[in-house]
Every structure is written in structure tokens, then in C-alpha cells.
N, C-alpha and C. Protein backbone atom coordinates (compact mmCIF):
# COMPACT_ATOMS: atom_id res chain seq x y z
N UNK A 1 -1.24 21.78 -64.11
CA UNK A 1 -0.59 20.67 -63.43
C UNK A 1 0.29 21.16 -62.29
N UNK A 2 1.04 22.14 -62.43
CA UNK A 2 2.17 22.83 -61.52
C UNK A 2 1.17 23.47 -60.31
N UNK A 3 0.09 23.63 -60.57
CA UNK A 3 -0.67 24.40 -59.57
C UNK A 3 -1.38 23.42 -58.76
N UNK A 4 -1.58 22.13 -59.18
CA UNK A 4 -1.93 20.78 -58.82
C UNK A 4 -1.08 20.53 -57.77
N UNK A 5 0.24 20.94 -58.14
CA UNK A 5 1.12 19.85 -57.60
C UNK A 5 1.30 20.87 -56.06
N UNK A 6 1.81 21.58 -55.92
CA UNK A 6 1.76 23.41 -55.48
C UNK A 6 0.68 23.18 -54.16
N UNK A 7 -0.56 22.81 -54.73
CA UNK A 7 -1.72 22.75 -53.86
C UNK A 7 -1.31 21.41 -52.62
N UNK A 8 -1.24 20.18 -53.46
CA UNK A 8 -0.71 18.74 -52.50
C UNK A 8 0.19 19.34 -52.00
N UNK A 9 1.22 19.76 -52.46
CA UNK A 9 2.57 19.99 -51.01
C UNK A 9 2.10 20.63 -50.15
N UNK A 10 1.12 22.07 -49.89
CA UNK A 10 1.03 22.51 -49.26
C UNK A 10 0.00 22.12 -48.17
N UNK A 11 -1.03 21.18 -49.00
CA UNK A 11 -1.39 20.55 -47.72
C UNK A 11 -0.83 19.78 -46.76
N UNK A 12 -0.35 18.84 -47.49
CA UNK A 12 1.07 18.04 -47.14
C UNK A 12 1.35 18.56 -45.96
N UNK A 13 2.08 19.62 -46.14
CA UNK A 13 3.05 20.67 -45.16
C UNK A 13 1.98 20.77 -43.65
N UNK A 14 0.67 21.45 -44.56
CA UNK A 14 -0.01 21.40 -43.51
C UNK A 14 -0.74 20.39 -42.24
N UNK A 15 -0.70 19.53 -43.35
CA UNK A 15 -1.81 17.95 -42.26
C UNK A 15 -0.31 17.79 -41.42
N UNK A 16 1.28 18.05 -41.89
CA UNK A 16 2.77 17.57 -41.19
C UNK A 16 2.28 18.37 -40.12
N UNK A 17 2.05 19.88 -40.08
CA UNK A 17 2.14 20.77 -38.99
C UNK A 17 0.87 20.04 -37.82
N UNK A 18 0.15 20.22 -38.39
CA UNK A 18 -1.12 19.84 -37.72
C UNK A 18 -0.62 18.15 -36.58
N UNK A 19 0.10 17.64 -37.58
CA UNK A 19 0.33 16.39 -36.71
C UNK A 19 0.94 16.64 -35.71
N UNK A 20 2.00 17.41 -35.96
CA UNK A 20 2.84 17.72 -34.99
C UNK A 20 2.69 18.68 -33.70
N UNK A 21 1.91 19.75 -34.23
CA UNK A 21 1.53 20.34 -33.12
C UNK A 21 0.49 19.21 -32.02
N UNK A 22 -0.24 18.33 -32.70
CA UNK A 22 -1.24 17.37 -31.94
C UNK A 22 -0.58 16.59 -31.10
N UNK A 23 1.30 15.88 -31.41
CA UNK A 23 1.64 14.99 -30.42
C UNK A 23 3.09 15.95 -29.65
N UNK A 24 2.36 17.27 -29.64
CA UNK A 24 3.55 17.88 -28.33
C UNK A 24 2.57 17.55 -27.26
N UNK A 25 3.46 17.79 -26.23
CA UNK A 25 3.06 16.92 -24.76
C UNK A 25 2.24 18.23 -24.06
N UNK A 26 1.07 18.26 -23.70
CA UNK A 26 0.78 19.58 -22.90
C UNK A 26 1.56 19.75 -21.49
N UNK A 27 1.50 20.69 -20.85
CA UNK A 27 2.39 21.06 -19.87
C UNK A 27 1.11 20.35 -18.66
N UNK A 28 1.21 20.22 -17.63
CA UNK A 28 0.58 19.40 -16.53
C UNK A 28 0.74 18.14 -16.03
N UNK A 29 -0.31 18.13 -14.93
CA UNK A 29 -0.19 16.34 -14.18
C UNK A 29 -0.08 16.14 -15.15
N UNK A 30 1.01 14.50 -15.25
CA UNK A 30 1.24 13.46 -16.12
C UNK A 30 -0.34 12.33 -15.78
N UNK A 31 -0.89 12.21 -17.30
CA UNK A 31 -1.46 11.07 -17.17
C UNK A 31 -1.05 9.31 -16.40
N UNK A 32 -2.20 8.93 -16.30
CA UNK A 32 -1.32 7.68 -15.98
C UNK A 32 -0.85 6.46 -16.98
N UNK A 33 -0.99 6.70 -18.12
CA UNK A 33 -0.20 5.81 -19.16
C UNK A 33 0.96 6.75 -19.52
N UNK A 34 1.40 8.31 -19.18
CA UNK A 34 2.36 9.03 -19.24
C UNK A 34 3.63 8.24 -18.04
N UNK A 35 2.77 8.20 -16.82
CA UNK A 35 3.64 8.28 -16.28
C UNK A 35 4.29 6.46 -15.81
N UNK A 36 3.15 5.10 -16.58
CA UNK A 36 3.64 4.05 -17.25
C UNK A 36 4.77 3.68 -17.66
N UNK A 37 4.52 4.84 -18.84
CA UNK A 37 6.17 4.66 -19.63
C UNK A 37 6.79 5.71 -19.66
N UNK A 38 6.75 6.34 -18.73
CA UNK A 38 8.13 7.66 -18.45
C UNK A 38 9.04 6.58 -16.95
N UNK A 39 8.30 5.57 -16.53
CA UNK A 39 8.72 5.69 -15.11
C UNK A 39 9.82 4.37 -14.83
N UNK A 40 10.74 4.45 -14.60
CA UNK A 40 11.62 2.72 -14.39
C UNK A 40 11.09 2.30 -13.28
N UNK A 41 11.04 0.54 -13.64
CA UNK A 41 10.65 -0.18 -12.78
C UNK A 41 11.24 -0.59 -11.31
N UNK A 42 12.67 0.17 -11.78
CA UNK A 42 13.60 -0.08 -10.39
C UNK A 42 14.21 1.11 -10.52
N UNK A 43 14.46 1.16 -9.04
CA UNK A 43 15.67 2.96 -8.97
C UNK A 43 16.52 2.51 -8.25
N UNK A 44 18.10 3.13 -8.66
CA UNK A 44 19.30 2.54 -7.70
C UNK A 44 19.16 3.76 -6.78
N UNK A 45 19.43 3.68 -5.20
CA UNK A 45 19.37 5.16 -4.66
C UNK A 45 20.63 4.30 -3.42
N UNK A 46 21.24 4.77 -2.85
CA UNK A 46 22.46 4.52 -1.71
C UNK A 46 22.53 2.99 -1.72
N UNK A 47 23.54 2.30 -2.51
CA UNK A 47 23.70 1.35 -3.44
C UNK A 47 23.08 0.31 -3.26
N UNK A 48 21.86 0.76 -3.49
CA UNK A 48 20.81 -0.74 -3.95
C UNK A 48 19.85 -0.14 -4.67
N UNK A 49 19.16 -1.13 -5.39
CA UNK A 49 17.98 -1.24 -6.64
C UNK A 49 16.70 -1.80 -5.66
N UNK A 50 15.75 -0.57 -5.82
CA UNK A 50 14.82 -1.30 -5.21
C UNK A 50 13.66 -0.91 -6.35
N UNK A 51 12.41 -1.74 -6.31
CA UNK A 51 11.23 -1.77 -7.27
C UNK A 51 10.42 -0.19 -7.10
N UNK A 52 10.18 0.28 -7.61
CA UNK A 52 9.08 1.64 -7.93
C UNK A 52 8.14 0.93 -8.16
N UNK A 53 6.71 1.52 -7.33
CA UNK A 53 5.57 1.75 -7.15
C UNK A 53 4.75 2.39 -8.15
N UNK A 54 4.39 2.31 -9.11
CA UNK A 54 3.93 2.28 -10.29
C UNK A 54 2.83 3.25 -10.12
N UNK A 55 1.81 2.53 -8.75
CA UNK A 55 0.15 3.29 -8.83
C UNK A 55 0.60 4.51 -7.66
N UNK A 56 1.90 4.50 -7.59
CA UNK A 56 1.89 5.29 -6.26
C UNK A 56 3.16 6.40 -6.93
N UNK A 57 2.94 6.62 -8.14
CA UNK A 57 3.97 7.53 -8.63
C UNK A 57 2.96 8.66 -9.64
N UNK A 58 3.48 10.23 -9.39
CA UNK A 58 3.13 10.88 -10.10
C UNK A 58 4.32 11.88 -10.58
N UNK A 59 3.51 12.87 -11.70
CA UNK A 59 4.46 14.06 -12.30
C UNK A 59 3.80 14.82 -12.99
N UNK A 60 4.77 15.53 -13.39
CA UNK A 60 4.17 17.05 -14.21
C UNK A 60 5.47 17.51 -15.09
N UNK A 61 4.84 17.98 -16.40
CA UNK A 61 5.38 18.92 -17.62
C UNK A 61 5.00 19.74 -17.29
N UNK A 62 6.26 20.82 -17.30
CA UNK A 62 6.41 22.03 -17.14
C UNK A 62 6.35 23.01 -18.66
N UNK A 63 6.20 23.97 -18.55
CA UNK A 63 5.53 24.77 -19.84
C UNK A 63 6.86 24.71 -20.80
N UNK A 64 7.73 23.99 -20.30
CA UNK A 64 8.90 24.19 -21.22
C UNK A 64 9.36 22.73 -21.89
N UNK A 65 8.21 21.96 -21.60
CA UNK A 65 8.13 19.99 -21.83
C UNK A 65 8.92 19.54 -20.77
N UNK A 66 9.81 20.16 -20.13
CA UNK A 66 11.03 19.28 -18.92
C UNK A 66 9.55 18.55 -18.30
N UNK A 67 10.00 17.28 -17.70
CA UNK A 67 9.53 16.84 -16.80
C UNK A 67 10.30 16.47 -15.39
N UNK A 68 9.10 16.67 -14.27
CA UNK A 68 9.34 15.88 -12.68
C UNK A 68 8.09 14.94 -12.78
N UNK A 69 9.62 13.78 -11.77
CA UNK A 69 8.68 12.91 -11.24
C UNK A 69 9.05 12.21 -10.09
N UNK A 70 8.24 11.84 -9.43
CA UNK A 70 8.44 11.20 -8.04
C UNK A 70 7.76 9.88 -7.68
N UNK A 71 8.39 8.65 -7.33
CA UNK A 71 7.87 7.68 -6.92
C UNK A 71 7.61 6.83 -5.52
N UNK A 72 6.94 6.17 -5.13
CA UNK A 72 7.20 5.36 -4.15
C UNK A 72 8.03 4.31 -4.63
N UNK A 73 9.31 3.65 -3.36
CA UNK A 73 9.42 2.48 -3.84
C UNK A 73 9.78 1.61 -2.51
N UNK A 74 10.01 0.60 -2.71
CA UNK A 74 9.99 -0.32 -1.75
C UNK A 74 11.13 -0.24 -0.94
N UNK A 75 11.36 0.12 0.33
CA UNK A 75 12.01 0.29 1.23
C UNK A 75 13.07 -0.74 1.84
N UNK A 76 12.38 -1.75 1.76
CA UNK A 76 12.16 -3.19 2.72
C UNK A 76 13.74 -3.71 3.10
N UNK A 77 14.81 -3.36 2.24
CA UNK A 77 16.13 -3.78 1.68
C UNK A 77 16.79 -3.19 2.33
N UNK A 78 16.95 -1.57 2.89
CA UNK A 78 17.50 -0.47 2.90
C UNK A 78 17.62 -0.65 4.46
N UNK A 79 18.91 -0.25 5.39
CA UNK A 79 19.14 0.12 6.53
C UNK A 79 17.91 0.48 6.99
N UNK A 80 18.16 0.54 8.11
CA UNK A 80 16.65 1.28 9.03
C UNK A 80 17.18 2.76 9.13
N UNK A 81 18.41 3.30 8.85
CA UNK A 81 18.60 4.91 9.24
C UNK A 81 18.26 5.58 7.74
N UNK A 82 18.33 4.59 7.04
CA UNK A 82 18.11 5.21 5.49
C UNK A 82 16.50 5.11 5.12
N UNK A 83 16.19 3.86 5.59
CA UNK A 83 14.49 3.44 5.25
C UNK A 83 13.64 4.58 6.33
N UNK A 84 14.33 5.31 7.35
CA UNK A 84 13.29 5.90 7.65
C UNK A 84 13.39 7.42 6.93
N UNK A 85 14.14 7.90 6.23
CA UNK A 85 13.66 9.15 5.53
C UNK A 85 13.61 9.03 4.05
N UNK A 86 14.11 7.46 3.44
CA UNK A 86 13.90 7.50 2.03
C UNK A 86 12.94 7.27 2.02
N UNK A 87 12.12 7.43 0.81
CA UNK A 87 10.58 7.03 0.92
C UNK A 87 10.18 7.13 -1.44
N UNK A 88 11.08 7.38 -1.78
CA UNK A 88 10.95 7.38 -2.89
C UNK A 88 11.88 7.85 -4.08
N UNK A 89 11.74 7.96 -4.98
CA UNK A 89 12.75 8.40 -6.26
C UNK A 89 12.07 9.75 -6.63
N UNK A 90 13.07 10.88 -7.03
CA UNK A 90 12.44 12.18 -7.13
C UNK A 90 13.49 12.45 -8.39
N UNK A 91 12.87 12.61 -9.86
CA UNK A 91 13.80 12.76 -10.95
C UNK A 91 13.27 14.22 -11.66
N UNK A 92 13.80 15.19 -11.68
CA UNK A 92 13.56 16.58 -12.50
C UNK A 92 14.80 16.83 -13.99
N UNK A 93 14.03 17.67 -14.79
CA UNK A 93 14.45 17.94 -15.72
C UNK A 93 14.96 19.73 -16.13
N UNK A 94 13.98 20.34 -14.76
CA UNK A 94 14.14 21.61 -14.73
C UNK A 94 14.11 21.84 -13.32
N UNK A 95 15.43 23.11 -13.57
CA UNK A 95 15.56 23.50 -11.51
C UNK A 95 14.14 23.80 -10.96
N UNK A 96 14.57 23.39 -9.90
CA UNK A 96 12.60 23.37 -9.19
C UNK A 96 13.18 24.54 -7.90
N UNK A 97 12.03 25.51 -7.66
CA UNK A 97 11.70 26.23 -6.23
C UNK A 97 10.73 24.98 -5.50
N UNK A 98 11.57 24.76 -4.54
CA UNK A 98 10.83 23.44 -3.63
C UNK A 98 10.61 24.39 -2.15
N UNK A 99 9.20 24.65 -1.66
CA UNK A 99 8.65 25.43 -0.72
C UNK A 99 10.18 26.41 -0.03
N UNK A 100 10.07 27.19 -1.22
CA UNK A 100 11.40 28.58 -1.39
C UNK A 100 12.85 27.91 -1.37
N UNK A 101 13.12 26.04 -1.67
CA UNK A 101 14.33 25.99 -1.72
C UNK A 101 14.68 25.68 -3.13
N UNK A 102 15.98 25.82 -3.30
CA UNK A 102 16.29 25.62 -5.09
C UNK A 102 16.87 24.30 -5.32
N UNK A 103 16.16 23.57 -6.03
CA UNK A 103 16.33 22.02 -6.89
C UNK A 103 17.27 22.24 -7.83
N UNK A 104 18.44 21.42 -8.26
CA UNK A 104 18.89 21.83 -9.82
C UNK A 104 18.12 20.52 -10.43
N UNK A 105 18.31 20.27 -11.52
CA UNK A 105 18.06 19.11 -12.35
C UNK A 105 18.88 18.18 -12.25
N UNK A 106 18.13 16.51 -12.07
CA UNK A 106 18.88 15.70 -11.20
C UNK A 106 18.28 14.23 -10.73
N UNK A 107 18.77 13.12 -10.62
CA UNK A 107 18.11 12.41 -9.60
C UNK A 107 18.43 11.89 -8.10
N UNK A 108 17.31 12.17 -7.87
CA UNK A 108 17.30 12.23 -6.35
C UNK A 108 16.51 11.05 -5.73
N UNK A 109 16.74 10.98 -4.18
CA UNK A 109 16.15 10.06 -3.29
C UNK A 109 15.08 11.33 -2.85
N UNK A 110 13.72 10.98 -1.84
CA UNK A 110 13.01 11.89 -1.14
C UNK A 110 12.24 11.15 0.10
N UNK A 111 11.97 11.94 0.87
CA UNK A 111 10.89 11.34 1.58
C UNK A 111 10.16 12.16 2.52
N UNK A 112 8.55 11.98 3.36
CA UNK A 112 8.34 12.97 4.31
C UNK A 112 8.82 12.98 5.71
N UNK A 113 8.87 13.73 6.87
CA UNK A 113 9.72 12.66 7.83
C UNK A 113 8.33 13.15 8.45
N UNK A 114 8.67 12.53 9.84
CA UNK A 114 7.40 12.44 10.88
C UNK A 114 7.16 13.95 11.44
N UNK A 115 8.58 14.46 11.58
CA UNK A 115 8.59 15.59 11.92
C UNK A 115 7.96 16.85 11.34
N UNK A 116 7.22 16.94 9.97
CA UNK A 116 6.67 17.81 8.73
C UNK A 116 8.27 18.75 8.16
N UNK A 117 8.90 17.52 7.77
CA UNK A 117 9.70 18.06 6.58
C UNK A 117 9.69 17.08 5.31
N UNK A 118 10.11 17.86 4.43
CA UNK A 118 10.29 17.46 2.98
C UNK A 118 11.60 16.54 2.88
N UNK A 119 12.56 15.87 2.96
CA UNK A 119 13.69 15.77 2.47
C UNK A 119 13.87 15.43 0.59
N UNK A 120 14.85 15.93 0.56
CA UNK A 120 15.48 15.29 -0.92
C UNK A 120 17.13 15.15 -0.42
N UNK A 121 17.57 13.90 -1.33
CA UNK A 121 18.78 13.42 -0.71
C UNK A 121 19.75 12.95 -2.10
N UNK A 122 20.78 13.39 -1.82
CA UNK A 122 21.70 12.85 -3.50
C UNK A 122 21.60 11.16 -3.31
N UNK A 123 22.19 10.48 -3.79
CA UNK A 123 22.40 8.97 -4.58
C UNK A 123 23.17 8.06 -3.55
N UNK A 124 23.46 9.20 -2.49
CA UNK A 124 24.77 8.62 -1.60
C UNK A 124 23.48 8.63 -0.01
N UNK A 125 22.49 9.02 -0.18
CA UNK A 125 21.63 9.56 0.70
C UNK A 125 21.98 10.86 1.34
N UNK A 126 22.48 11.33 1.59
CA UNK A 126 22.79 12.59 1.88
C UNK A 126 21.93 13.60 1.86
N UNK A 127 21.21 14.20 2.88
CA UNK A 127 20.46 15.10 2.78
C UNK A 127 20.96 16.65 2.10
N UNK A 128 20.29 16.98 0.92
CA UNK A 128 20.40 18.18 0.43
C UNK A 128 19.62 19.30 0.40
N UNK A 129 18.21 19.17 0.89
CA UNK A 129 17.08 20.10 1.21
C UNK A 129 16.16 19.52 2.06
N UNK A 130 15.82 20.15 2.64
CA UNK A 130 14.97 19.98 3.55
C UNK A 130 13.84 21.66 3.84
N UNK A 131 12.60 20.93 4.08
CA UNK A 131 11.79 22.14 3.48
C UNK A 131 10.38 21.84 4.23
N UNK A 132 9.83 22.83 5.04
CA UNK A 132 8.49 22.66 6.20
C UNK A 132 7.78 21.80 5.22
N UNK A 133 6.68 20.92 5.32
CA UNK A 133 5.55 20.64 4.73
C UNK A 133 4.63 21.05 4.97
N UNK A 134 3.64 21.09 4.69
CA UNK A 134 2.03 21.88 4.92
C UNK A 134 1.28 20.39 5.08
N UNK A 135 -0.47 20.94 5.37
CA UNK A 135 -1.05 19.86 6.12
C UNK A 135 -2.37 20.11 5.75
N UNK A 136 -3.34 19.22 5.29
CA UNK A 136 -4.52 19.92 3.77
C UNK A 136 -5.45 18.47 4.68
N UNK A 137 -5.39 19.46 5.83
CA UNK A 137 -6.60 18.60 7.26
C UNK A 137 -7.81 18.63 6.39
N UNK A 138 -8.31 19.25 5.19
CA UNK A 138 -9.71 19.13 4.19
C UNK A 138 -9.75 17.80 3.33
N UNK A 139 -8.82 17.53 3.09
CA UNK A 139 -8.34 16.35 2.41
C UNK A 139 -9.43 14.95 2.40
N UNK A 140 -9.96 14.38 1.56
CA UNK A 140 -11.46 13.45 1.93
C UNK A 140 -10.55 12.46 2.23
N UNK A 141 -10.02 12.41 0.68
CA UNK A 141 -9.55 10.58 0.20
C UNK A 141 -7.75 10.94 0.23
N UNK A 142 -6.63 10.86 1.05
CA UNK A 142 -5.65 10.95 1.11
C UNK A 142 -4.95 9.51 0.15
N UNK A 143 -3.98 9.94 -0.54
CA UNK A 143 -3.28 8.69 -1.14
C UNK A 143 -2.06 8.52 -0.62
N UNK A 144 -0.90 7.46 -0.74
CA UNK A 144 0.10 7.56 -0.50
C UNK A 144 0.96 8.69 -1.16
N UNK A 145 0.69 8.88 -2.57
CA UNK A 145 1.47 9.49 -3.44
C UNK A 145 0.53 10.44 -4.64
N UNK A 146 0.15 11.60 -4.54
CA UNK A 146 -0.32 12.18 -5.68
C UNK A 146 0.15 13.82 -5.98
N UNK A 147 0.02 14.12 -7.30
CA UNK A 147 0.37 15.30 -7.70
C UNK A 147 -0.64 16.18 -8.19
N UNK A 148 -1.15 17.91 -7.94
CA UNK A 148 -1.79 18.50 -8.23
C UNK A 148 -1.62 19.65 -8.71
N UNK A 149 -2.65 20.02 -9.58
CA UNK A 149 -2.05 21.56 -10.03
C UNK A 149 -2.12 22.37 -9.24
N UNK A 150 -1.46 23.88 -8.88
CA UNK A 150 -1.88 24.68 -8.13
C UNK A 150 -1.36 25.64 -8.46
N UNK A 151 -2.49 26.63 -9.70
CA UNK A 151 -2.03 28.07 -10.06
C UNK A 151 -0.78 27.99 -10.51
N UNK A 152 0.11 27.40 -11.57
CA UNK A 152 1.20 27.69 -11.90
C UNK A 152 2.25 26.90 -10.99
N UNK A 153 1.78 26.32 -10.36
CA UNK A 153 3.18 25.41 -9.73
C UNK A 153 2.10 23.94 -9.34
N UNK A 154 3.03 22.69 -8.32
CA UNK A 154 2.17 21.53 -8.19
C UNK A 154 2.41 21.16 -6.63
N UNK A 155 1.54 20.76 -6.08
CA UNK A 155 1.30 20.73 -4.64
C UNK A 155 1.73 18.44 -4.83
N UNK A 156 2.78 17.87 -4.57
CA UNK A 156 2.93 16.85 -4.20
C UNK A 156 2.74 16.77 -2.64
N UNK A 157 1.76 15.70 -2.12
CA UNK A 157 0.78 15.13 -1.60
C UNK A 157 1.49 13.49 -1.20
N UNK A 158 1.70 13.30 0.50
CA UNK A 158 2.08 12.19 0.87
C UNK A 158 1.05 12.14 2.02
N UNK A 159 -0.10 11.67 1.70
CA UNK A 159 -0.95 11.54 2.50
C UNK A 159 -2.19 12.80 2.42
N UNK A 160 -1.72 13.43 3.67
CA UNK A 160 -2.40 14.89 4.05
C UNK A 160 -0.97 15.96 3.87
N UNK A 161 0.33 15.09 3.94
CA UNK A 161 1.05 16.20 3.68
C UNK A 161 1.64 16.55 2.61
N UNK A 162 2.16 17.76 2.21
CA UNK A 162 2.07 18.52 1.01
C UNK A 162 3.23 19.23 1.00
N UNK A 163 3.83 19.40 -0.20
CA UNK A 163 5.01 20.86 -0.56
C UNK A 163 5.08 20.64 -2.06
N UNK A 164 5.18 22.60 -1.85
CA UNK A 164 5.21 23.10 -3.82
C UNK A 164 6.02 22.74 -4.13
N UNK A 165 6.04 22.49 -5.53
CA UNK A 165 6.98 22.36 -6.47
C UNK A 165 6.61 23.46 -7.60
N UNK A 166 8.10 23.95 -7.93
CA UNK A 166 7.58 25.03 -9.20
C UNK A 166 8.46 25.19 -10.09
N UNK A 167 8.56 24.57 -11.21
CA UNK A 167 9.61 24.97 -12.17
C UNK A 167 9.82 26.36 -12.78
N UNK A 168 11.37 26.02 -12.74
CA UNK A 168 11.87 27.48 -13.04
C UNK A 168 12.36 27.74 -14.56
């Protein structure tokens, strides 16, 4: 009977492990029912609430579960000196190397400018990095907003233009 019982716990133990290892999050692009319900429907950024862009938002788990993510959101509300370099919500969980500049963990405003830079901006808008973008002229189907793997870091994509992201 004791050896009965001995045997059930230890499967027990085991089908527990098994479950658990099955619902850790793999590290990569966020799916899109990941990034559903990881993502708020509104972001406050230089004091107003504007709606996030849902089909126009991506992210990525980093090998350590932290997540980034970045959205489009609706501009329409916002000054014209602010609406032309905000362009979205940028939220990390781990310091990022952003094309060689250093991210801490944080939320942020972002956007591309015309000029091929990156901005990221604190809550007040305030520019805090700024960083060349690259230009992926191969590009078929350009989106407003997508995220890709690339060898250990992720190439975010505003159009044709592009800058790494790489958690640290």
C-alpha cells in the first residue's frame, strides 16, 4: 500500500513539473493573442490618454521572461510639436542596447522622425535617445509596426525603417 501511495505522489510531482515547465513563456516575438492581453487599450504619454493600436503593436520575451513592447497609438489629440515625433508607447522590462544606446527599464513615448532617427522620450516627452535607423529597401510587404528576430536581438520595423533592440 505505502509503495502505492509513493508511486501516485511521484507522478503527481511529475505531471505538476511537466505542467509547469509547458506554461513558461518561450523567449521571442510575442504572439498575437500574447500581445492582446499584455497590451492597454490606452497609454497616458505628455498628459493625455490616447487609444493603442492593437494590430499595429508588437514585442518580444527576452531569455530572462522580461518583456518589450511597443505600440502605435493615435496621435490626433496631441500638439503638432509632440504629434510629430510621438508615434507610439514603448514599455521594457529589461535594460535594452537600442542601436549601441542604453534603455533602462521603463515606460516610454517613441517614434521614427523623417530625418532616420529613432526617438524614445520620458512621459513629459522629452527626448532621451535618439539613435540612426537603418533602411531594409528589400522589404516586399512593409507594415506600420512589426517586430523580428535577428540572431539574438529584434529588428523593430516602422515601415522600411528599422533599429535593434537587444536585451541585456
Amino acid at each position: 500500500m505505502q509503495r502505492g501511495v509513493r508511486l501516485c505522489m511521484v507522478s503527481v510531482c511529475l505531471l505538476v513539473s511537466l505542467l509547469a515547465v509547458a506554461q513558461q513563456a518561450k523567449p521571442g516575438v510575442l504572439a498575437a493573442d500574447e500581445i492582446k492581453h499584455l497590451t492597454p487599450s490606452n497609454y497616458f504619454f505628455a498628459g493625455q490618454s490616447a487609444s493603442v493600436q492593437i494590430r499595429n503593436t508588437a514585442g518580444f520575451r527576452s531569455t530572462n521572461g522580461k518583456l518589450t513592447l511597443a505600440g502605435m497609438v493615435d496621435t490626433s489629440g496631441y500638439a503638432s510639436d509632440v504629434a510629430q515625433k510621438y508615434q507610439g508607447l514603448f514599455i521594457t522590462e529589461s535594460k535594452l542596447n537600442i542601436g549601441g544606446s542604453e534603455l533602462q527599464p521603463g515606460q516610454y513615448g517613441f517614434g521614427f522622425s523623417k530625418d532616420g532617427k529613432f526617438i524614445v522620450m520620458n512621459i513629459n516627452a522629452d527626448d532621451l535617445l535618439s539613435v540612426a535607423t537603418q533602411t531594409d529597401d528589400k522589404l516586399v510587404h512593409p507594415m506600420p509596426l512589426k517586430m523580428v528576430e535577428d540572431g539574438g536581438s529584434y529588428k523593430l520595423y516602422a515601415g522600411k525603417k528599422w533599429v535593434s533592440l537587444k536585451a541585456e
